[in-house]
N, C-alpha and C. Protein backbone atom coordinates (compact mmCIF):
# COMPACT_ATOMS: atom_id res chain seq x y z
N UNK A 1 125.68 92.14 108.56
CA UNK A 1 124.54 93.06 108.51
C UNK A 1 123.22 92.31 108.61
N UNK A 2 123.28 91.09 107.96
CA UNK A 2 122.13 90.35 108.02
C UNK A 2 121.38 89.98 109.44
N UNK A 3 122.61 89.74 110.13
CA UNK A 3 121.78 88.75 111.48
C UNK A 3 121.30 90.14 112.63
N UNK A 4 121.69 91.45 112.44
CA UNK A 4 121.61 92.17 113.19
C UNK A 4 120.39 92.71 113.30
N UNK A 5 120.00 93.00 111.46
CA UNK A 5 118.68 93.16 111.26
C UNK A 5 117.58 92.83 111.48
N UNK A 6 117.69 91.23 111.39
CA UNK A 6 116.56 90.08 111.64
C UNK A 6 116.86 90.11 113.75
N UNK A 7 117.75 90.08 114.52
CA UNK A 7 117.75 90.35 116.05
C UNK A 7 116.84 92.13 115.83
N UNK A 8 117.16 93.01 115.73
CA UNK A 8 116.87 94.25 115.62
C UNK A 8 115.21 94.14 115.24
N UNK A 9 114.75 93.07 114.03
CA UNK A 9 113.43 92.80 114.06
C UNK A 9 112.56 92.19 115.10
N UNK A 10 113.58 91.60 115.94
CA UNK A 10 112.62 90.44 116.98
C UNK A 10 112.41 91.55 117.89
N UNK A 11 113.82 92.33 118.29
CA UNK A 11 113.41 92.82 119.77
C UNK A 11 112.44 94.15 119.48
N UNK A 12 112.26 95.14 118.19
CA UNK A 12 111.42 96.11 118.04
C UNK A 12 110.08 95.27 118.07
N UNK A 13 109.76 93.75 117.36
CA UNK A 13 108.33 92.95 118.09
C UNK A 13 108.10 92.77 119.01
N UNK A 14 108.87 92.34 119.72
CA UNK A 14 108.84 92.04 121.43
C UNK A 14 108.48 93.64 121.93
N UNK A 15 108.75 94.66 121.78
CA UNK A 15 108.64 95.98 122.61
C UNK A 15 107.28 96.44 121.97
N UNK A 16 106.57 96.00 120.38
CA UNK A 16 105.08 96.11 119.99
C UNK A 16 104.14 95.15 120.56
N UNK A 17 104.68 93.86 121.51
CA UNK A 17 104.18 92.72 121.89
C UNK A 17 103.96 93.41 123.61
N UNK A 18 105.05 93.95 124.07
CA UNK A 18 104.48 95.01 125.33
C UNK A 18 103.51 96.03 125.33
N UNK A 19 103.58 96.74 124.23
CA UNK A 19 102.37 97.72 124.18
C UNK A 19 101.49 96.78 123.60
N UNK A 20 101.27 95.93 122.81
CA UNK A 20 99.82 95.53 122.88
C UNK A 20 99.26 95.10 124.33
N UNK A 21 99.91 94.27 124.56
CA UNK A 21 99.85 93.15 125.85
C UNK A 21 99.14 93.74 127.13
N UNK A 22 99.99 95.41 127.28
CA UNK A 22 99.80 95.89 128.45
C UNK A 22 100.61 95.47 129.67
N UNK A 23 101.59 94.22 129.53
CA UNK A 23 101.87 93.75 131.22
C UNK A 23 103.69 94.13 130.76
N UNK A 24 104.24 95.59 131.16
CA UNK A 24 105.45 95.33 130.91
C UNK A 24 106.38 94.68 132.26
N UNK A 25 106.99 93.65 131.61
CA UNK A 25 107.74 92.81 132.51
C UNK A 25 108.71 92.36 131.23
N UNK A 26 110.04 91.67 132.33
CA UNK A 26 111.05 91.04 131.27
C UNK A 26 110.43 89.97 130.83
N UNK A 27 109.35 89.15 131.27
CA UNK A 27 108.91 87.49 130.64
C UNK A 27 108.30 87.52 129.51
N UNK A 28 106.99 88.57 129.24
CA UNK A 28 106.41 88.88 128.60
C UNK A 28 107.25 90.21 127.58
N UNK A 29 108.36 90.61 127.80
CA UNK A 29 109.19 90.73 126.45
C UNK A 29 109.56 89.70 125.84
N UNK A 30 110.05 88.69 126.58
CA UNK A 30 110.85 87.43 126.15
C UNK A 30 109.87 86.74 125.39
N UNK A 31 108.63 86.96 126.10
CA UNK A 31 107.71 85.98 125.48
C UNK A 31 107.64 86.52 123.37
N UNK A 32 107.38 87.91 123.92
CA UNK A 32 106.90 88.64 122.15
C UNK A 32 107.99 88.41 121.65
N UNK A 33 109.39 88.14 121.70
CA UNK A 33 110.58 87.93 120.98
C UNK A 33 110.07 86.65 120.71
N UNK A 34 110.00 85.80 121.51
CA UNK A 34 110.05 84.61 121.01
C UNK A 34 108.61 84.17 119.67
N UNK A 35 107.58 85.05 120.32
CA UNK A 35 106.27 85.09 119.30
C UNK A 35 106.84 85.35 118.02
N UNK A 36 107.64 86.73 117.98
CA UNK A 36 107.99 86.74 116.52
C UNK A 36 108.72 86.55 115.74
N UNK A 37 109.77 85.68 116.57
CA UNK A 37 110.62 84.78 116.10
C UNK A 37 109.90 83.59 115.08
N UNK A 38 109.09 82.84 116.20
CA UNK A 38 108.34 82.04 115.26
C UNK A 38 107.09 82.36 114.34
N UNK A 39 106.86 83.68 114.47
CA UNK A 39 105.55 83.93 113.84
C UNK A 39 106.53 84.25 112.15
N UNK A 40 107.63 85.13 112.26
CA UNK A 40 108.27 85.07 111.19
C UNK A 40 109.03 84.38 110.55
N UNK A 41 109.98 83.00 111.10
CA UNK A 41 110.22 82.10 111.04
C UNK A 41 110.24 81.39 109.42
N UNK A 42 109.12 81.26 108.97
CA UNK A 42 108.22 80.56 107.44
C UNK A 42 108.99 81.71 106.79
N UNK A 43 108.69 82.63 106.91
CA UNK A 43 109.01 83.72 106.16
C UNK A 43 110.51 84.71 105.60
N UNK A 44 111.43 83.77 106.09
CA UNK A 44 112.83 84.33 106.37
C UNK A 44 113.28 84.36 104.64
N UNK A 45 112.84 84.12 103.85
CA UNK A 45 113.27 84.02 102.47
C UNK A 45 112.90 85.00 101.74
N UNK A 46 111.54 85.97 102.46
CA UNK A 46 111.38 86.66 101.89
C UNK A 46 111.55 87.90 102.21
N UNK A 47 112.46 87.53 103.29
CA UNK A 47 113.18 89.06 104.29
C UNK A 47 114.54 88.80 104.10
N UNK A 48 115.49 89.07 103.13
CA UNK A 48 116.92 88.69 102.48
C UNK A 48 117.27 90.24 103.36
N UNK A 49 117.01 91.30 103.63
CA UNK A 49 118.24 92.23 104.12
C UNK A 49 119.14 92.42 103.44
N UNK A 50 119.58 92.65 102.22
CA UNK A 50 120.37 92.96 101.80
C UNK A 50 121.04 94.52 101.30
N UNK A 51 120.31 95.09 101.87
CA UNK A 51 120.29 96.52 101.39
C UNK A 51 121.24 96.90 102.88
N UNK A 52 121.87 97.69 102.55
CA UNK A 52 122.42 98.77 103.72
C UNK A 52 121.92 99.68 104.67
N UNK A 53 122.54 99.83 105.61
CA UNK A 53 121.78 100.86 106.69
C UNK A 53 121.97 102.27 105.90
N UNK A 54 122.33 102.42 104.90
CA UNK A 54 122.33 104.13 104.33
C UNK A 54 121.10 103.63 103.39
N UNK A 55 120.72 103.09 102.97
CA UNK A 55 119.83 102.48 101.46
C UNK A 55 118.35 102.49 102.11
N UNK A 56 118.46 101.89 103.36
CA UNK A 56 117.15 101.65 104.55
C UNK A 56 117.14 103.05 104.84
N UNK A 57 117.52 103.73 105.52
CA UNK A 57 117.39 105.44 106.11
C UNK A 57 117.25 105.96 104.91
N UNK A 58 117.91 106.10 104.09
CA UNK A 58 116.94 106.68 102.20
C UNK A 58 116.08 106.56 101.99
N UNK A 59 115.83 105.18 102.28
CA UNK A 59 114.02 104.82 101.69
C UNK A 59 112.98 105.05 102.58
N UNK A 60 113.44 105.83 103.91
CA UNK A 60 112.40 105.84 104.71
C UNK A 60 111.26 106.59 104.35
N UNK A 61 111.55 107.86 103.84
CA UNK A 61 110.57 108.70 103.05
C UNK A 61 109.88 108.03 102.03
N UNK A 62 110.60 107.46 101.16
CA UNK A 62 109.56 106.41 99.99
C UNK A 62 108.62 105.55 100.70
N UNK A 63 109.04 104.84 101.72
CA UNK A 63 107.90 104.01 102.49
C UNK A 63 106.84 104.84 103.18
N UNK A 64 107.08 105.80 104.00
CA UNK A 64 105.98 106.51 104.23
C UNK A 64 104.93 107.09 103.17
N UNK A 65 105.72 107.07 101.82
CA UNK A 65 105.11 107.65 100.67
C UNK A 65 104.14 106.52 100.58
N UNK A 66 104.97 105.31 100.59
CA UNK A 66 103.64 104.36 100.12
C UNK A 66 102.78 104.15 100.79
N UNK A 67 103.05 104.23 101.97
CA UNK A 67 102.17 103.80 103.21
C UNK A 67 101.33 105.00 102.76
N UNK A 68 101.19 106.34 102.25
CA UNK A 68 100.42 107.77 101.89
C UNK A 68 98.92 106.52 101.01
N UNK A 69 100.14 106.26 99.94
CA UNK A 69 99.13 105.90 98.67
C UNK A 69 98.59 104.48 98.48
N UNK A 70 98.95 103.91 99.91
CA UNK A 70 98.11 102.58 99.98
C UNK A 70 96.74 102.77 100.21
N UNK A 71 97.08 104.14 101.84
CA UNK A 71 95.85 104.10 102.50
C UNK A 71 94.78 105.08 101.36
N UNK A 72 95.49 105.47 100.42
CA UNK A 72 94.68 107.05 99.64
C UNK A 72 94.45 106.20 98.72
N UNK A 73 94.50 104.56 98.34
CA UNK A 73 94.10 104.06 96.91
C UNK A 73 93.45 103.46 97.75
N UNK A 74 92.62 102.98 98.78
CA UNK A 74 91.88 102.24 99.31
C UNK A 74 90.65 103.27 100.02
N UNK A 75 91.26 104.13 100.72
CA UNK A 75 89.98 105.17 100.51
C UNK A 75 88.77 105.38 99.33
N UNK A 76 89.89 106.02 98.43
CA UNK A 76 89.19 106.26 97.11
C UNK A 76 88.53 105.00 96.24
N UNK A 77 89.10 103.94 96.54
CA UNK A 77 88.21 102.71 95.93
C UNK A 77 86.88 102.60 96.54
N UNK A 78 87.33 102.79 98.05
CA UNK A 78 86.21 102.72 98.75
C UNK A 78 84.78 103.16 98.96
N UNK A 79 85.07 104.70 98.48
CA UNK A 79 84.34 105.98 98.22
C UNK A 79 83.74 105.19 96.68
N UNK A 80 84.56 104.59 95.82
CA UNK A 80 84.10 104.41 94.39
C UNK A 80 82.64 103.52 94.40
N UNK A 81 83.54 102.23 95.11
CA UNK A 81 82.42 100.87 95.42
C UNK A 81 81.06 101.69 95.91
N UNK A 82 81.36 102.63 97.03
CA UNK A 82 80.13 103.01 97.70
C UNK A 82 79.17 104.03 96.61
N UNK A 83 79.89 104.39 96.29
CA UNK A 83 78.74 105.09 94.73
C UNK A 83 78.36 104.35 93.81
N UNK A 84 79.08 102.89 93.09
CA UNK A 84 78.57 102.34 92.35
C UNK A 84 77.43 101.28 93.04
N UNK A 85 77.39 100.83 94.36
CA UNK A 85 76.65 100.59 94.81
C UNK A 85 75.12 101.13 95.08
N UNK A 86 74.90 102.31 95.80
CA UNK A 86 74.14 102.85 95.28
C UNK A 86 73.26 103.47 94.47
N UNK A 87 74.29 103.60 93.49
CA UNK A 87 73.27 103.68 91.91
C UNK A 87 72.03 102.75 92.11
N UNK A 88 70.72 103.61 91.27
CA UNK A 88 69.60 102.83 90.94
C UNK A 88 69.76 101.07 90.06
N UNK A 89 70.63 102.22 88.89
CA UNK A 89 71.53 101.02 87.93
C UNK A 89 72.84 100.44 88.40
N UNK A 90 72.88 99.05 88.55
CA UNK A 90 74.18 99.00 88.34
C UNK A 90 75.10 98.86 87.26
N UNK A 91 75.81 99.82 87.31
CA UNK A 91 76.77 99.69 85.98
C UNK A 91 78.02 99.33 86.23
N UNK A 92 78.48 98.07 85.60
CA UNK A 92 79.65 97.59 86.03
C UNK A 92 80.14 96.83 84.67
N UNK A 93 81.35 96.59 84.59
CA UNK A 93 81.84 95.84 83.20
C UNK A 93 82.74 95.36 83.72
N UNK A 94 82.79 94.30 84.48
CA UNK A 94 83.83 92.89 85.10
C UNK A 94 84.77 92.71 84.04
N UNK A 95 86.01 92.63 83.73
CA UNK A 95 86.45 91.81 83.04
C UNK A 95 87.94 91.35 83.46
N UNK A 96 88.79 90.44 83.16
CA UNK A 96 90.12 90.35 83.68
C UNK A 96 91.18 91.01 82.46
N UNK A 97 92.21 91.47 83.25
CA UNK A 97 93.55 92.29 82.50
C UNK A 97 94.83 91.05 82.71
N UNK A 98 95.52 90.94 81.81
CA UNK A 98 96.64 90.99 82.23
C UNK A 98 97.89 91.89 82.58
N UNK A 99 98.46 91.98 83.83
CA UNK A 99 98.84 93.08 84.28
C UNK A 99 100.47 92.72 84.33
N UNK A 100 101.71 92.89 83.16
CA UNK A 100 103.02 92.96 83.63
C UNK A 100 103.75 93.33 84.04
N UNK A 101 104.16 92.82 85.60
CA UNK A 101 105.19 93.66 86.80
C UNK A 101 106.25 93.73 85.98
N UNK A 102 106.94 94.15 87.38
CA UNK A 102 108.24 94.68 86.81
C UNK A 102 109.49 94.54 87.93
N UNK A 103 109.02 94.32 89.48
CA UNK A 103 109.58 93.77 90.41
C UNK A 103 110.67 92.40 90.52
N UNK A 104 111.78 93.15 90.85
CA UNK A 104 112.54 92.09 90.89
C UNK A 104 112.75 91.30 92.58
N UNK A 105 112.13 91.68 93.24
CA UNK A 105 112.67 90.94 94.90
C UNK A 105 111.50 91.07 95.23
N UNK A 106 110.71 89.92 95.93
CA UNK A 106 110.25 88.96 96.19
C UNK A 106 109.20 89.65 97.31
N UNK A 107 109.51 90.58 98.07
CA UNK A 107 108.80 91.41 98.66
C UNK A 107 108.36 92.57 98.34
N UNK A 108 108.64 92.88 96.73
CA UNK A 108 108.17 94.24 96.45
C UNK A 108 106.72 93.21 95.60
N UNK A 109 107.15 91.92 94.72
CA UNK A 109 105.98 91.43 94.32
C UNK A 109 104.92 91.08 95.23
N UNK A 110 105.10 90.73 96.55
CA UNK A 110 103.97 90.31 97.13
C UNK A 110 103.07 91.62 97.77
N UNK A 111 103.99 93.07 97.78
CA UNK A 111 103.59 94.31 98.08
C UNK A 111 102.99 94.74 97.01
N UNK A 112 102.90 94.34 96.17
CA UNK A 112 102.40 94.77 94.73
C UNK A 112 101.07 94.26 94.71
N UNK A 113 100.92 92.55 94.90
CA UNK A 113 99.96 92.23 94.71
C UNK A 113 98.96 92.61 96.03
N UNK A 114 99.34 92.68 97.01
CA UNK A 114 98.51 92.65 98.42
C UNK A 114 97.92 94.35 98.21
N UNK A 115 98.72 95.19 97.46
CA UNK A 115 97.70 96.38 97.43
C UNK A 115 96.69 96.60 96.46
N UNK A 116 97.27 96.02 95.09
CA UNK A 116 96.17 95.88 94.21
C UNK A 116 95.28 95.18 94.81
N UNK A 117 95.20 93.63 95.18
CA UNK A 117 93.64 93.39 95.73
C UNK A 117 93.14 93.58 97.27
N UNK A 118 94.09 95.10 97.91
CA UNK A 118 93.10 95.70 98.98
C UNK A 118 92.35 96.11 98.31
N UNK A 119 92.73 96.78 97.21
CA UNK A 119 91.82 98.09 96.67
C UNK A 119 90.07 97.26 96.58
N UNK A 120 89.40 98.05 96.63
CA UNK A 120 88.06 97.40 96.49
C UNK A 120 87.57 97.53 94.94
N UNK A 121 87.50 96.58 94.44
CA UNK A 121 86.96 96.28 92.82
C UNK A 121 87.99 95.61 91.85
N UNK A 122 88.96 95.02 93.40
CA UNK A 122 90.10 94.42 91.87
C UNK A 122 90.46 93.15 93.10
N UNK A 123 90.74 92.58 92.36
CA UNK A 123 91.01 90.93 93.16
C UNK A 123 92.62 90.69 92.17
N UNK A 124 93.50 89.91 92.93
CA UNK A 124 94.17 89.52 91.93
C UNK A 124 94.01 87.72 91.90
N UNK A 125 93.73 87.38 90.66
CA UNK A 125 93.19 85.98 90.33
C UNK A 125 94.12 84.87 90.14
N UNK A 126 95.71 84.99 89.56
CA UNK A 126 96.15 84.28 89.22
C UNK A 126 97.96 85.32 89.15
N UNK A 127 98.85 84.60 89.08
CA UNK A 127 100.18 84.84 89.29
C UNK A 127 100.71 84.19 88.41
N UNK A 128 102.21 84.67 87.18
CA UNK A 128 103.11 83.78 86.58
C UNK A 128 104.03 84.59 87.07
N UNK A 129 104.88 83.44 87.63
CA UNK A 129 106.27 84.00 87.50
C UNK A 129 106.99 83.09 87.18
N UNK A 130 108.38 83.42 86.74
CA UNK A 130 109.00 82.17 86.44
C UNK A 130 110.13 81.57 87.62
N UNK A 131 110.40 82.59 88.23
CA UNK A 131 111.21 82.31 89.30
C UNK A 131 110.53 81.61 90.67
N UNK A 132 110.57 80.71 90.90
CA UNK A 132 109.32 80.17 92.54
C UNK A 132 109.59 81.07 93.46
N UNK A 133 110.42 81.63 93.49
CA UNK A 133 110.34 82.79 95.00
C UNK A 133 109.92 83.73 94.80
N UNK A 134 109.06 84.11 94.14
CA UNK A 134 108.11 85.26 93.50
C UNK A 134 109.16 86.68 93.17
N UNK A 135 110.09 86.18 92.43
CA UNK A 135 111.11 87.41 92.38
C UNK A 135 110.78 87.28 90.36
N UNK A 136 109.96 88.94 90.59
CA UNK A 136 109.38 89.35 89.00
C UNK A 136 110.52 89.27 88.38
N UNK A 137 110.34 89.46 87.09
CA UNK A 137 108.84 90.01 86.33
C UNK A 137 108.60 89.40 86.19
N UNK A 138 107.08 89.15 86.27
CA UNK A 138 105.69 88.63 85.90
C UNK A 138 104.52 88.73 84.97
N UNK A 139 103.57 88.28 85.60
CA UNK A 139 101.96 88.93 85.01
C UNK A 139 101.33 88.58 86.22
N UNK A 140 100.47 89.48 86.77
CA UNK A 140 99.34 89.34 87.52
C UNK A 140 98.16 89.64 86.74
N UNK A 141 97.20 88.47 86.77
CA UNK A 141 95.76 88.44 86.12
C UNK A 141 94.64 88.94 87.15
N UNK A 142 94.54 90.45 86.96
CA UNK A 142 93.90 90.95 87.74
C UNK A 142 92.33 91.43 87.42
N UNK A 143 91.25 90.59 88.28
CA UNK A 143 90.29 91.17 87.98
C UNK A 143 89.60 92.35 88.45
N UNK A 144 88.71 93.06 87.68
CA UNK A 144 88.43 94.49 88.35
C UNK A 144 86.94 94.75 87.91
N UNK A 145 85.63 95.06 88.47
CA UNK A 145 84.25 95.33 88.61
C UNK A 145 84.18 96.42 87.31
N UNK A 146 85.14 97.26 87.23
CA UNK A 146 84.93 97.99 85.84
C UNK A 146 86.14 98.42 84.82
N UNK A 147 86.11 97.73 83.75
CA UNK A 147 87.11 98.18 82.95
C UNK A 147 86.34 98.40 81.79
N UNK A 148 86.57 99.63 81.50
CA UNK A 148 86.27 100.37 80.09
C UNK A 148 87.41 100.37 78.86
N UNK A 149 88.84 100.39 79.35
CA UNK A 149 89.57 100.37 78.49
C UNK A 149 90.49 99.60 79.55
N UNK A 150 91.80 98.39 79.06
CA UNK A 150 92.23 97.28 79.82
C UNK A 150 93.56 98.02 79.65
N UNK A 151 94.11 98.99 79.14
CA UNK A 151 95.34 100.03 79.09
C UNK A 151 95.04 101.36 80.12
N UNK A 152 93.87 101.65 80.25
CA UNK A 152 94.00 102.63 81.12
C UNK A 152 94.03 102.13 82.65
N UNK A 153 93.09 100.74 83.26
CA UNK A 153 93.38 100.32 84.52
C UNK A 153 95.05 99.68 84.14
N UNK A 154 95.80 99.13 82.93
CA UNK A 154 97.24 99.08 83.27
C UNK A 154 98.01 100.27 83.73
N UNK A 155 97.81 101.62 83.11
CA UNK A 155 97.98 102.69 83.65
C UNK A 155 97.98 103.01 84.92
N UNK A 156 96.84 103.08 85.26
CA UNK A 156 96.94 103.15 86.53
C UNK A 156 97.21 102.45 87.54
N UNK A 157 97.53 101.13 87.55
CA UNK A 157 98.38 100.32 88.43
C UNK A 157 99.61 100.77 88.04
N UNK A 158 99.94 101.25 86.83
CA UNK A 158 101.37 101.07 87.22
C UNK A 158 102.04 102.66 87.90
N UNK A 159 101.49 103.44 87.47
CA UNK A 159 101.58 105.06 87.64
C UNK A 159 101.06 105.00 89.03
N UNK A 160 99.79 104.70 89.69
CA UNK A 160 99.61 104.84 91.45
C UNK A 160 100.25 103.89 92.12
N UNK A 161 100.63 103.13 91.80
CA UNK A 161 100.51 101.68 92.88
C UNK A 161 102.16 101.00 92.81
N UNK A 162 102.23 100.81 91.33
CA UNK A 162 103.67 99.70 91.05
C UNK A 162 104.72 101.08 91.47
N UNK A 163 104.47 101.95 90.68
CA UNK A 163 105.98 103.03 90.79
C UNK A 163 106.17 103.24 92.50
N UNK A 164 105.44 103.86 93.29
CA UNK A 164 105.79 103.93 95.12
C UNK A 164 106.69 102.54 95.43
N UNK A 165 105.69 101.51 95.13
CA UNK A 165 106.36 100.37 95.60
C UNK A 165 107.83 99.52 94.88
N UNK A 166 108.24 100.03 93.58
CA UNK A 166 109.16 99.99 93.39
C UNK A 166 109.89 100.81 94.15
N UNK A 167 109.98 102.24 93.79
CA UNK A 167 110.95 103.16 95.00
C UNK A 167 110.75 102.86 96.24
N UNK A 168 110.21 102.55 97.02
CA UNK A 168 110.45 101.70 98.18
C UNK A 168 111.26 100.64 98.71
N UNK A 169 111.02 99.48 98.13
CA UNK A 169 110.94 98.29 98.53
C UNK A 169 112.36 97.79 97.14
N UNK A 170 112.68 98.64 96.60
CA UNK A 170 113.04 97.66 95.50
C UNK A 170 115.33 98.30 95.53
């Protein structure tokens, strides 16, 4: 199941490497296979495949879900920054959280962290894990432009952001 997936990944790049490209020909398929062969290459450790073709077609709806509440937690940050910006005053209360995942495979943690610091007003600063292949649980030391209470932004990472990407990815 493994090697079919990772071929099945090259040639659906190679056919996104034609529509970008514009020139469909067999060379320039060959070529985008081979691009994302090596462009993904580094990265093969953190694409294990281990899930089933019934487990993948299940989760397709959860991924679109997240893909919903990536783009709808980055909007709304966005909309946020742009009002606290404008204020006459700025009112802001910087401070860092420690934030404990809960992810066990290695691509739901790095999906975890890459959406918390899209969002605009949160950076993530620092990473423990104990495992080196970033396979949680953890803590992410996440900083954020306003925290009033350091339980309610845990809240809400974990209720918008961690729960999708667990049912997804996990």
């Amino acid at each position: 199941m493994i090697r079919p997936m990772k071929y099945a990944i090259y040639v659906l790049m190679g056919f996104i490497w034609l529509l970008i490209s514009g020139g469909f020909s067999i060379g320039n398929f060959l070529l985008g296979v081979f691009l994302s062969y090596m462009i993904l290459y580094p990265f093969k450790d953190m694409f294990t495949f281990t899930d089933t073709t019934r487990d993948i077609i299940r989760k397709i709806p959860k991924k679109i879900f997240y893909l919903y509440v990536l783009i709808r937690e980055i909007v709304k940050a966005n909309f946020y920054m742009a009002y606290k910006i404008l204020q006459p005053k700025l009112d802001i209360r910087p401070g860092i959280i420690a934030y404990p995942f809960t992810t066990s495979r290695s691509i739901s943690t790095t999906l975890l962290a890459n959406t918390i610091s899209l969002t605009p007003g949160t950076l993530i600063v620092d990473v423990h894990v104990k495992n080196p292949t970033l396979k949680g649980p953890g803590i992410y030391y996440v900083h954020s432009i306003y925290i009033e209470s350091p339980k309610a932004v845990r809240d809400i990472i974990r209720d918008d952001i961690e729960q999708p990407v667990l049912e997804a990815f996990e």
